[in-house]
Protein backbone atom coordinates (compact mmCIF):
# COMPACT_ATOMS: atom_id res chain seq x y z
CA UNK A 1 -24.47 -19.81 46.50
CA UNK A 2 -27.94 -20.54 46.69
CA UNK A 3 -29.81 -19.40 43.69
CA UNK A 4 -32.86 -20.28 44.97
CA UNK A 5 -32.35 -17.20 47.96
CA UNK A 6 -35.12 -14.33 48.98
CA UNK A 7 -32.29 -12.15 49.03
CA UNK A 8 -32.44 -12.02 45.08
CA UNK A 9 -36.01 -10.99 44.52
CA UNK A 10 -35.00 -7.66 46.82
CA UNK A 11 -32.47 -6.61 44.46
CA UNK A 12 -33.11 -4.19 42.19
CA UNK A 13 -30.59 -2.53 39.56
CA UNK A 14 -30.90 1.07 37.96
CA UNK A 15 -31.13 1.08 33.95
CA UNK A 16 -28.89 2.15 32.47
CA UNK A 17 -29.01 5.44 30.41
CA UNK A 18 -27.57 4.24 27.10
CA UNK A 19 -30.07 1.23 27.37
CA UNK A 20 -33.03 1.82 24.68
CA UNK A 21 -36.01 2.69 26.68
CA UNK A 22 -39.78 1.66 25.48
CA UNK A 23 -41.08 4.08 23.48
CA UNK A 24 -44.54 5.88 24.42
CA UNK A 25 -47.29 4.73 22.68
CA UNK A 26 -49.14 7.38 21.45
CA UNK A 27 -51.87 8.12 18.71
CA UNK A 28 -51.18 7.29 15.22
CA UNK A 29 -50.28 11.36 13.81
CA UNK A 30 -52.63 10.76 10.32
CA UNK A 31 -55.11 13.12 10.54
CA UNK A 32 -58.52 11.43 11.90
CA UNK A 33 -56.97 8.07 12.75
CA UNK A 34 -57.22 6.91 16.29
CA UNK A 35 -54.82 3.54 16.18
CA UNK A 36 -51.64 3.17 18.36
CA UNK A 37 -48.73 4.99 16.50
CA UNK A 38 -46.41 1.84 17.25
CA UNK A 39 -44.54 2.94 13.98
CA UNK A 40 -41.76 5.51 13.37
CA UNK A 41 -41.28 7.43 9.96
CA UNK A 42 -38.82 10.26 9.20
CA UNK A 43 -40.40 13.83 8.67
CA UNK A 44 -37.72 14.12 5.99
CA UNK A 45 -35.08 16.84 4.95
CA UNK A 46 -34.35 19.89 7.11
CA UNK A 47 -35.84 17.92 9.60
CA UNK A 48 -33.12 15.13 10.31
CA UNK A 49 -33.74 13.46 13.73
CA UNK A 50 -37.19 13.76 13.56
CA UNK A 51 -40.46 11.19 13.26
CA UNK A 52 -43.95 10.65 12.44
CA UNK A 53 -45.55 8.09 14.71
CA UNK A 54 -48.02 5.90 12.57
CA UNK A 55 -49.96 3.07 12.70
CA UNK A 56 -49.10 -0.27 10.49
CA UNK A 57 -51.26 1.41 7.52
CA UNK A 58 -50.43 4.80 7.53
CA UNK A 59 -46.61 4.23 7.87
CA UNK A 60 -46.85 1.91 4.88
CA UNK A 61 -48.24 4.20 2.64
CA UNK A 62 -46.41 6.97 4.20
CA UNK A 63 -43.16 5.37 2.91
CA UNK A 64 -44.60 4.25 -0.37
CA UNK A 65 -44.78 8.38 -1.29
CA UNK A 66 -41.84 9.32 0.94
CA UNK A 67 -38.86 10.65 -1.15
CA UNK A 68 -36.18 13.04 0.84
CA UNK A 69 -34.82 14.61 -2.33
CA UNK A 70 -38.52 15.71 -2.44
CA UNK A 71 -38.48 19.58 -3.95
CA UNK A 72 -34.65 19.52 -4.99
CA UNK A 73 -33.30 19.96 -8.75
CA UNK A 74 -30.97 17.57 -10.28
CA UNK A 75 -28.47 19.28 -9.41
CA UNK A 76 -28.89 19.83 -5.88
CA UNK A 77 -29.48 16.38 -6.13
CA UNK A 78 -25.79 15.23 -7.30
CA UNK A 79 -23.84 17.86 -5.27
CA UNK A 80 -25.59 16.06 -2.46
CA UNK A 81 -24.65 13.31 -3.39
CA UNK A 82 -21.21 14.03 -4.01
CA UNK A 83 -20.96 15.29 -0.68
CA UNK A 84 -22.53 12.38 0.91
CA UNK A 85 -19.70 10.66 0.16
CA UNK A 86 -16.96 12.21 2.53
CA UNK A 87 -19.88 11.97 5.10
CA UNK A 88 -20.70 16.05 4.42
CA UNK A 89 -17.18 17.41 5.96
CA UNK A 90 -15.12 20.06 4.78
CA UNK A 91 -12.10 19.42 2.11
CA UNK A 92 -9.35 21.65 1.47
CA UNK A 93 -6.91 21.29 -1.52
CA UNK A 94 -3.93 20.04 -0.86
CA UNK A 95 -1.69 22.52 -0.12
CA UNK A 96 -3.72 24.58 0.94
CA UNK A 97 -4.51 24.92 5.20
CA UNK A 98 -7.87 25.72 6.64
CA UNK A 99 -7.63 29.06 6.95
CA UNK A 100 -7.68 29.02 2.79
CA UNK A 101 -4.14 30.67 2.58
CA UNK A 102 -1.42 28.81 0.17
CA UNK A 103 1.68 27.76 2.27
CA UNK A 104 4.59 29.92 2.22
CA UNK A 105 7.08 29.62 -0.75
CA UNK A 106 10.25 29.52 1.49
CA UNK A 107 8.74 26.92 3.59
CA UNK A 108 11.23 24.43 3.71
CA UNK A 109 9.67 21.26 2.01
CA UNK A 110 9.45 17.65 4.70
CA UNK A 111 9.70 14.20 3.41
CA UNK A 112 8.90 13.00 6.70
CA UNK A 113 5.58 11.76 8.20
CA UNK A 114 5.56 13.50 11.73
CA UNK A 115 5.66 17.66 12.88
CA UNK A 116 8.71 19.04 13.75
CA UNK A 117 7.84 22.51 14.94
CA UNK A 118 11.54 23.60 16.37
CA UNK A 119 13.21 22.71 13.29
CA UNK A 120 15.16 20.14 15.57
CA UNK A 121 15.63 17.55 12.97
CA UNK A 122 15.65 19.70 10.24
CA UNK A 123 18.72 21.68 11.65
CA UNK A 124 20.17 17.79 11.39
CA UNK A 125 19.52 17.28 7.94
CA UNK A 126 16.86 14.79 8.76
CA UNK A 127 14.77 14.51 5.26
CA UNK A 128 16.26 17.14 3.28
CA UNK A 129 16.56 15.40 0.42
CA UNK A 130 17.99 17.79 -1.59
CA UNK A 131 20.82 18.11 0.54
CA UNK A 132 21.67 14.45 -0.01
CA UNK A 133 20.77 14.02 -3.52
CA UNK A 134 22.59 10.68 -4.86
CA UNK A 135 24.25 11.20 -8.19
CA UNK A 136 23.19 7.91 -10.43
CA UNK A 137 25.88 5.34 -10.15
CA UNK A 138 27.59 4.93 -13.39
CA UNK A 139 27.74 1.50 -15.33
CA UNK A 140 30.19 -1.00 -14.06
CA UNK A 141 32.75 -1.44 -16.92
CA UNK A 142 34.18 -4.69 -17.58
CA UNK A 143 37.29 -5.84 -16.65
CA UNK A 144 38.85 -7.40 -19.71
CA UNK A 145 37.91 -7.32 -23.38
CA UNK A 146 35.29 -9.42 -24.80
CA UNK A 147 38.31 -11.73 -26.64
CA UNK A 148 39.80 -12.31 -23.03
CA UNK A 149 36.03 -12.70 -21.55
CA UNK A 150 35.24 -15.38 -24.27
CA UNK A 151 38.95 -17.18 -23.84
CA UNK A 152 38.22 -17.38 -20.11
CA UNK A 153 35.00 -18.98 -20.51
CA UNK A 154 36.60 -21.82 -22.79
CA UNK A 155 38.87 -22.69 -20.03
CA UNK A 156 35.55 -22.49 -17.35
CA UNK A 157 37.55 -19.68 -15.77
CA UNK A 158 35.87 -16.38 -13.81
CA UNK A 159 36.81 -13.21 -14.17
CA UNK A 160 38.88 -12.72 -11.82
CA UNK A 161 40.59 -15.46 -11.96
CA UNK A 162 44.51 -14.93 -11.22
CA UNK A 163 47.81 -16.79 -13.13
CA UNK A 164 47.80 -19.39 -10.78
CA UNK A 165 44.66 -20.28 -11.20
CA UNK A 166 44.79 -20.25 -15.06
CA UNK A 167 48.15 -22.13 -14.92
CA UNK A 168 46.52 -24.62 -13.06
CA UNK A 169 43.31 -24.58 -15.28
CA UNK A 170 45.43 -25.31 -18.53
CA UNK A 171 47.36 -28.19 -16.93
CA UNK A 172 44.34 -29.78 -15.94
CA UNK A 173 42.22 -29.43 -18.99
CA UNK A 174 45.24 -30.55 -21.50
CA UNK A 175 45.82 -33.71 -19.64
CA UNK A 176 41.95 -34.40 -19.46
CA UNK A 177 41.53 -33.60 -22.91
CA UNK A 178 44.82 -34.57 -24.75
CA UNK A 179 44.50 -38.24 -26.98
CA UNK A 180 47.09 -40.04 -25.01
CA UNK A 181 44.89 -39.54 -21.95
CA UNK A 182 41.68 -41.04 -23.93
CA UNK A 183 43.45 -43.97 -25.13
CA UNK A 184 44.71 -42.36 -28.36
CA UNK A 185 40.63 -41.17 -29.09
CA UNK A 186 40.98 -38.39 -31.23
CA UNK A 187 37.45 -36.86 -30.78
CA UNK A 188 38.37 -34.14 -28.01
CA UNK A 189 41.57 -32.06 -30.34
CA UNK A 190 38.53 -29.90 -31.58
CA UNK A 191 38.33 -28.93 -27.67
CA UNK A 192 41.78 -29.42 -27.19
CA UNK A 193 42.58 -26.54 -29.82
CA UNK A 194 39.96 -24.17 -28.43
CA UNK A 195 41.75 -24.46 -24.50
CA UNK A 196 45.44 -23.99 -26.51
CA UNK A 197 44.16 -20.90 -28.16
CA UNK A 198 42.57 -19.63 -25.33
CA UNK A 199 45.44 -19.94 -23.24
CA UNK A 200 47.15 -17.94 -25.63
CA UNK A 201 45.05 -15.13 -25.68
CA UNK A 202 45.02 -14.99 -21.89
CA UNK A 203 48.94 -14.92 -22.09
CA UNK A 204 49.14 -12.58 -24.64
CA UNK A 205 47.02 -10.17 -22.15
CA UNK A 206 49.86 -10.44 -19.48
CA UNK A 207 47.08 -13.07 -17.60
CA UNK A 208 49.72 -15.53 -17.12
């Protein structure tokens, strides 16, 4: 493509409407000043939308003065303010519609976050909580006594451990811990008494 072409000096494109157009120069609006009012300054409240065109001095001290709240109490003042901040829109309390009426008492309350204007899902019991109200789960109890907890832990045993496996626990630990295993070394019977007893405990609870 040659750049360089005639062609492109004949074309011409229409602006755009949401492009910013010049503004008109015009007279600055200060009474007896005849400068170019190249500058814009609001006219203030009740008049939003709406400027003085001034020259370079006038719009200076224009805005040195300017103050929009200009006329208003304190009061007005903060309610403005307050207002400002939900960008001046209407509020209604919750629970309350725009028409200002209170909804209806039998109105069947919604847990969910979309409309459901033919009652589809709520003929299904979709969100009604009430309906499917969970009763607190009670505590787990334990299974044995604390004595049969405590002998079961001596022997390294869980819970639910079953005869066979505590048969096969006691064998174990008695040869591992009995003195003619350890060379006749008498410092494990301390241990060796606490597996007997526990043993017994778990027998005497029909766990083996």
């Amino acid at each position: 493509m040659d750049l360089n072409s005639r062609l492109f000096d004949s074309i011409r494109i229409k602006p755009s409407c949401d492009e910013p157009k010049a503004a008109a120069e015009g007279v600055c609006e200060s009474p007896g000043c005849t400068h170019p009012g190249l500058y814009r300054a609001p006219k203030g409240r009740k008049a939003e939308g709406q400027y003085w065109r001034f020259c370079m001095d006038h719009v200076r001290a224009y805005n040195a003065t300017y103050n929009y709240f200009d006329g208003m109490n304190d009061a007005a003042v903060q309610a403005y303010q307050k207002d400002a901040i939900i960008g001046h829109r209407p509020t209604w309390a919750m629970g309350v519609n725009r028409t200002g009426q209170a909804k209806p008492a039998d109105e069947p309350a919604r847990d969910w976050a979309y409309v459901d204007p033919l009652g589809i899902l709520r003929g299904e019991g979709v969100g009604d909580a009430r309906r499917r109200a969970r009763q607190p789960e009670e505590p787990r109890k334990p299974r044995h006594s604390a004595t049969v907890r405590r002998a079961l832990d001596v022997m390294g045993l869980e819970e639910g451990a079953d005869s066979a496996a505590i048969k096969a626990q006691y064998k174990i630990l008695v040869k591992r811990f009995h003195p003619d295993a350890n060379g006749g070394d008498r410092s494990f019977e301390e241990r060796l008494r606490d597996i007997i007893r526990a043993h017994d405990v778990l027998r005497g609870a029909g766990l083996c």
